[in-house]
C-alpha atoms as a PDB file:
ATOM      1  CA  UNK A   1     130.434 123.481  49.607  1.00  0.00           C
ATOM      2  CA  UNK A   2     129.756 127.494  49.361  1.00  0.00           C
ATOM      3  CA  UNK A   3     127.172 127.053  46.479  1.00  0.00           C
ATOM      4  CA  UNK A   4     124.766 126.546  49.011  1.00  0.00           C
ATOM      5  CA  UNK A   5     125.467 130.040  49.948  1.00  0.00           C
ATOM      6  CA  UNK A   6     124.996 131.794  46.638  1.00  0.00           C
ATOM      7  CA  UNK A   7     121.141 131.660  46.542  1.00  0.00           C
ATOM      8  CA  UNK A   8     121.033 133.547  50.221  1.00  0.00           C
ATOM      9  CA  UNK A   9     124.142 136.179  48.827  1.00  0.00           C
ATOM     10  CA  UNK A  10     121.963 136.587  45.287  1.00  0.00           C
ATOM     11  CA  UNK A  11     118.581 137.250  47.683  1.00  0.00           C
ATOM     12  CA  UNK A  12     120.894 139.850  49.870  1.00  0.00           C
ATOM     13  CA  UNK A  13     122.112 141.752  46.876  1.00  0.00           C
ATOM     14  CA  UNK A  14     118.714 142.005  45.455  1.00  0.00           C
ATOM     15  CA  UNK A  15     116.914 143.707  48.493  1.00  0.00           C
ATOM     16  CA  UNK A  16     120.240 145.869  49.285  1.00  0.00           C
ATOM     17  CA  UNK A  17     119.395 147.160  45.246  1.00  0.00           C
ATOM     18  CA  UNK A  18     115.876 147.029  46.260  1.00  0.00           C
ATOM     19  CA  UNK A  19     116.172 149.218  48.955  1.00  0.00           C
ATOM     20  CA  UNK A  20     118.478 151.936  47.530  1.00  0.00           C
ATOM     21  CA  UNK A  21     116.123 152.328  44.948  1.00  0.00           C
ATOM     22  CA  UNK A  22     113.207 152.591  46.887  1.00  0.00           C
ATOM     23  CA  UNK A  23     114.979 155.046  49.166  1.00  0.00           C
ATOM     24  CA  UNK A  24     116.973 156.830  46.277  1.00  0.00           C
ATOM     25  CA  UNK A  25     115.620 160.256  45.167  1.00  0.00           C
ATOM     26  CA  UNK A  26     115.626 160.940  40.909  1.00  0.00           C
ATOM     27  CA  UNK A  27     118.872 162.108  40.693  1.00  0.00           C
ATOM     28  CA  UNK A  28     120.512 159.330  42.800  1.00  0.00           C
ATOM     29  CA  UNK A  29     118.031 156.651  40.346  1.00  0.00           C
ATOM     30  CA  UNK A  30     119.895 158.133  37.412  1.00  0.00           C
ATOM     31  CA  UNK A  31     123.652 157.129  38.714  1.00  0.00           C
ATOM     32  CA  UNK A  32     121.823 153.843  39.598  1.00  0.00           C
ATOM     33  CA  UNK A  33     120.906 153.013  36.354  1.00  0.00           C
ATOM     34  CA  UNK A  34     124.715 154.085  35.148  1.00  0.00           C
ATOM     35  CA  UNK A  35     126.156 151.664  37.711  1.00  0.00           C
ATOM     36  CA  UNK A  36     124.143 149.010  36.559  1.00  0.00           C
ATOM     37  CA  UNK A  37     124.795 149.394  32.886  1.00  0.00           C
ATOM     38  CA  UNK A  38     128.801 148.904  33.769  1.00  0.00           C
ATOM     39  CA  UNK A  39     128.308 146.531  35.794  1.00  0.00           C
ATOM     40  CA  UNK A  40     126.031 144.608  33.251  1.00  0.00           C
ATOM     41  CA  UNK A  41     128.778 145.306  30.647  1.00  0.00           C
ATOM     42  CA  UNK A  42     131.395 143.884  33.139  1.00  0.00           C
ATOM     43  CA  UNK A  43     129.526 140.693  32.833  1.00  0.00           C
ATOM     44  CA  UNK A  44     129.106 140.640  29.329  1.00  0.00           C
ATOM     45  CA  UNK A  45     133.076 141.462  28.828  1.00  0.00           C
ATOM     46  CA  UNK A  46     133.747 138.544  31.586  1.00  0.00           C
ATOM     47  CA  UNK A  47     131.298 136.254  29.450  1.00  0.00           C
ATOM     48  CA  UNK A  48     132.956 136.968  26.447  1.00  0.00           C
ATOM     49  CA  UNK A  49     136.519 136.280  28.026  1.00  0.00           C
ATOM     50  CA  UNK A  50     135.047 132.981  29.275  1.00  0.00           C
ATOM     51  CA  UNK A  51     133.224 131.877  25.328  1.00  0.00           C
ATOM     52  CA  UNK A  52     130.281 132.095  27.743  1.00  0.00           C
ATOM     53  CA  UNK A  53     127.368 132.899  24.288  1.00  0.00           C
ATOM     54  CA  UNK A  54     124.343 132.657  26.296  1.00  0.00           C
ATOM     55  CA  UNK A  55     125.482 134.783  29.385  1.00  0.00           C
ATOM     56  CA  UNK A  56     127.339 137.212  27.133  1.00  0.00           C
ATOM     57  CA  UNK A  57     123.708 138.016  25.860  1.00  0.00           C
ATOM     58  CA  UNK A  58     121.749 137.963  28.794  1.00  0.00           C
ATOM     59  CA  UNK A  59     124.069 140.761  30.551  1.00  0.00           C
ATOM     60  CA  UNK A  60     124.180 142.418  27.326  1.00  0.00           C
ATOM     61  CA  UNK A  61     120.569 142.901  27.150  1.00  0.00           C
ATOM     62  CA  UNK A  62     120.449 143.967  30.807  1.00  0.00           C
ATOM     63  CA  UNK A  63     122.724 146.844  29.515  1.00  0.00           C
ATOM     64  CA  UNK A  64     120.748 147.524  26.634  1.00  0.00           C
ATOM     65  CA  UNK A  65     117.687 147.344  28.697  1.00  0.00           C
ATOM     66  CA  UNK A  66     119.136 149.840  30.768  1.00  0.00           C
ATOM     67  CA  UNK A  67     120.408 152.239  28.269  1.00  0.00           C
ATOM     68  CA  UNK A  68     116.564 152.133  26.414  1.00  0.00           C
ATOM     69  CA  UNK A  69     113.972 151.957  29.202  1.00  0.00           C
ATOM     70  CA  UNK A  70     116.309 153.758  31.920  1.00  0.00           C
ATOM     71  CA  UNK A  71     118.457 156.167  30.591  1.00  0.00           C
ATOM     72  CA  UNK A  72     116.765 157.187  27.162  1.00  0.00           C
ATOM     73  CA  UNK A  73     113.140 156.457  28.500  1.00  0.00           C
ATOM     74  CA  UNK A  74     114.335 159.151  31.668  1.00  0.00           C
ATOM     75  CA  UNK A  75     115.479 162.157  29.402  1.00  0.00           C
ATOM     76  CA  UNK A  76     113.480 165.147  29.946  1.00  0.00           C
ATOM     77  CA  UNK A  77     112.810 166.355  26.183  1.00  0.00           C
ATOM     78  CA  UNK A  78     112.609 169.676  27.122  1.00  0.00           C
ATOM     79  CA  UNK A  79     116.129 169.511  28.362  1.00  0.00           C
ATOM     80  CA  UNK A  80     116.698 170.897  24.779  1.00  0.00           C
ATOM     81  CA  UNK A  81     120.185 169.845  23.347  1.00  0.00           C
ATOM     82  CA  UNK A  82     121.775 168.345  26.031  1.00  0.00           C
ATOM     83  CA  UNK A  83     118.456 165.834  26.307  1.00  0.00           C
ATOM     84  CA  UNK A  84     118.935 165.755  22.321  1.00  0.00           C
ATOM     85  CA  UNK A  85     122.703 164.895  22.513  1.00  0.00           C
ATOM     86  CA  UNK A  86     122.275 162.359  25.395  1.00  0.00           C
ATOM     87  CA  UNK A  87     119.561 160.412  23.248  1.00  0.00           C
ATOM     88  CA  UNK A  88     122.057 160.703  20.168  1.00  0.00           C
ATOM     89  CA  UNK A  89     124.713 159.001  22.475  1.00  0.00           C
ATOM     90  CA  UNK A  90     122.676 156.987  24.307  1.00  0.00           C
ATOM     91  CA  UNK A  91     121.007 155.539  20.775  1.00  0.00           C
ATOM     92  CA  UNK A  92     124.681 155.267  19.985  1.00  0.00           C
ATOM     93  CA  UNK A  93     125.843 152.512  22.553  1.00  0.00           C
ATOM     94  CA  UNK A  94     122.539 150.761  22.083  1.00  0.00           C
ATOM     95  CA  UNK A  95     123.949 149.988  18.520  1.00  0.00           C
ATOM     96  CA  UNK A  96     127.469 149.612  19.451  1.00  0.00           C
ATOM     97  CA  UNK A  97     126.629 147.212  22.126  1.00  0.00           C
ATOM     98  CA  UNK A  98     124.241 144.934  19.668  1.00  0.00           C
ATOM     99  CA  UNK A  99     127.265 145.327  17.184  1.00  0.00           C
ATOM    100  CA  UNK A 100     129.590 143.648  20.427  1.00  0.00           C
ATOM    101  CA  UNK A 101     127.029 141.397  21.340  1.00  0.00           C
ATOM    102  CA  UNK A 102     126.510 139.602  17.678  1.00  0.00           C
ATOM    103  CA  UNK A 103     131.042 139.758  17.313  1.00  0.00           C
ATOM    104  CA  UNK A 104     132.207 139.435  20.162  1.00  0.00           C
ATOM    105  CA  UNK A 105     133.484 142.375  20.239  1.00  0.00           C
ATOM    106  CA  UNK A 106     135.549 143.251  23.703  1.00  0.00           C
ATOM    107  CA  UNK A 107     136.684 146.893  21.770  1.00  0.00           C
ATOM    108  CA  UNK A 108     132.906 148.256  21.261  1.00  0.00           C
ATOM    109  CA  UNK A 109     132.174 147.000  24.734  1.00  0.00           C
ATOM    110  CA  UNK A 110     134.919 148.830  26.145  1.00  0.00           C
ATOM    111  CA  UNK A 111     134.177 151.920  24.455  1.00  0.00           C
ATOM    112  CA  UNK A 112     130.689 152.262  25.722  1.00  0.00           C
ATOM    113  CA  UNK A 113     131.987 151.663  29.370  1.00  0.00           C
ATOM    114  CA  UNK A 114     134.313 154.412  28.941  1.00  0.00           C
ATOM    115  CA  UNK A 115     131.514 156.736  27.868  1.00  0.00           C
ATOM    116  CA  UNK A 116     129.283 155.644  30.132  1.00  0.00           C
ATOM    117  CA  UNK A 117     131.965 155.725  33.140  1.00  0.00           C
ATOM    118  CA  UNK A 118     132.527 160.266  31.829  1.00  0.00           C
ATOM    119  CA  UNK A 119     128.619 159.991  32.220  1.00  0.00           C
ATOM    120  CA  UNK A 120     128.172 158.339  35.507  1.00  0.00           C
ATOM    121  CA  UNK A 121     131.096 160.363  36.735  1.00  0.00           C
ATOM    122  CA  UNK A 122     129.583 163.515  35.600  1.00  0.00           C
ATOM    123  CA  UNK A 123     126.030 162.948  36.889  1.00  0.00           C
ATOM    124  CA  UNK A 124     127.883 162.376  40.320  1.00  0.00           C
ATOM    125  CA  UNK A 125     129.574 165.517  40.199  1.00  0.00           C
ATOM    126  CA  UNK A 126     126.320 167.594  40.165  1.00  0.00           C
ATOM    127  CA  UNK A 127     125.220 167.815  43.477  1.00  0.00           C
ATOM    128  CA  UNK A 128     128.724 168.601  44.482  1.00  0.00           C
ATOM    129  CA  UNK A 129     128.795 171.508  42.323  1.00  0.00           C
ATOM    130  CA  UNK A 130     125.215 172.713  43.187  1.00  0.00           C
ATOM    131  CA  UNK A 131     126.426 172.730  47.055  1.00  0.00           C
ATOM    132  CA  UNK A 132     129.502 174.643  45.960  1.00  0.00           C
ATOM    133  CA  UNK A 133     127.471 177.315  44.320  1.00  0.00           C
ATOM    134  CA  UNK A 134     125.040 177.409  46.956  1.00  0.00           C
ATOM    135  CA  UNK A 135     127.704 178.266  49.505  1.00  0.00           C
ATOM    136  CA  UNK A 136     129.569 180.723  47.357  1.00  0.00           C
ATOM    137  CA  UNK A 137     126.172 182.495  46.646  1.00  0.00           C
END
């Protein structure tokens, strides 16, 4: 009865991603890519609850995707360490999440969500904290 629905919700959620992307500025990209990651780990950790092979590895490569041609592809090498260190972490939870992927692993999934959850929730804190010293200066 509602399956008819799903192509028409699937088509809504892809233009409302659409257009915050297209309206998004670099910094607000960056926590876009970090929500997608989770939420493609979310599916894969779902998948995996469900003995779901095939879409366990289609959401995990949607993470990985994300991690390699978002994130890592984004850093600024001139960012000196902190670029450095990100593509050390970042190159980390690629390998974890191929190591989840191939055991079904819910432990290594759930540790690169954590990380990237300290990420995302740093990169959001920014422009809070550049307002706050723009006002104290």
């Amino acid at each position: 009865m509602f399956s008819s629905y799903r192509p028409a919700a699937s088509a809504y959620r892809r233009l409302d991603l659409e257009t915050s992307v297209a309206q998004a500025d670099p910094h607000a990209l960056v926590g876009l890519l970090y929500d997608g990651a989770l939420s493609a780990i979310a599916q894969a950790r779902r998948a995996r609850r469900g003995s779901d092979v095939a879409a366990r590895g289609q959401a995990t490569t949607r993470a990985l995707r994300i991690l390699e041609e978002g994130l890592k592809a984004s850093l600024d090498r001139r960012g000196g360490e902190i670029a450095s260190n990100l593509e050390a972490l970042y190159d980390y939870m690629i390998r974890q999440l191929l190591g989840a992927n191939a055991a079904g692993d819910d432990a290594r999934y759930a540790e690169v969500a954590a990380m990237l959850e300290q990420l995302r929730d740093a990169w959001n804190d920014i422009p809070r904290q550049a307002r706050a010293t723009k006002v104290i200066a």
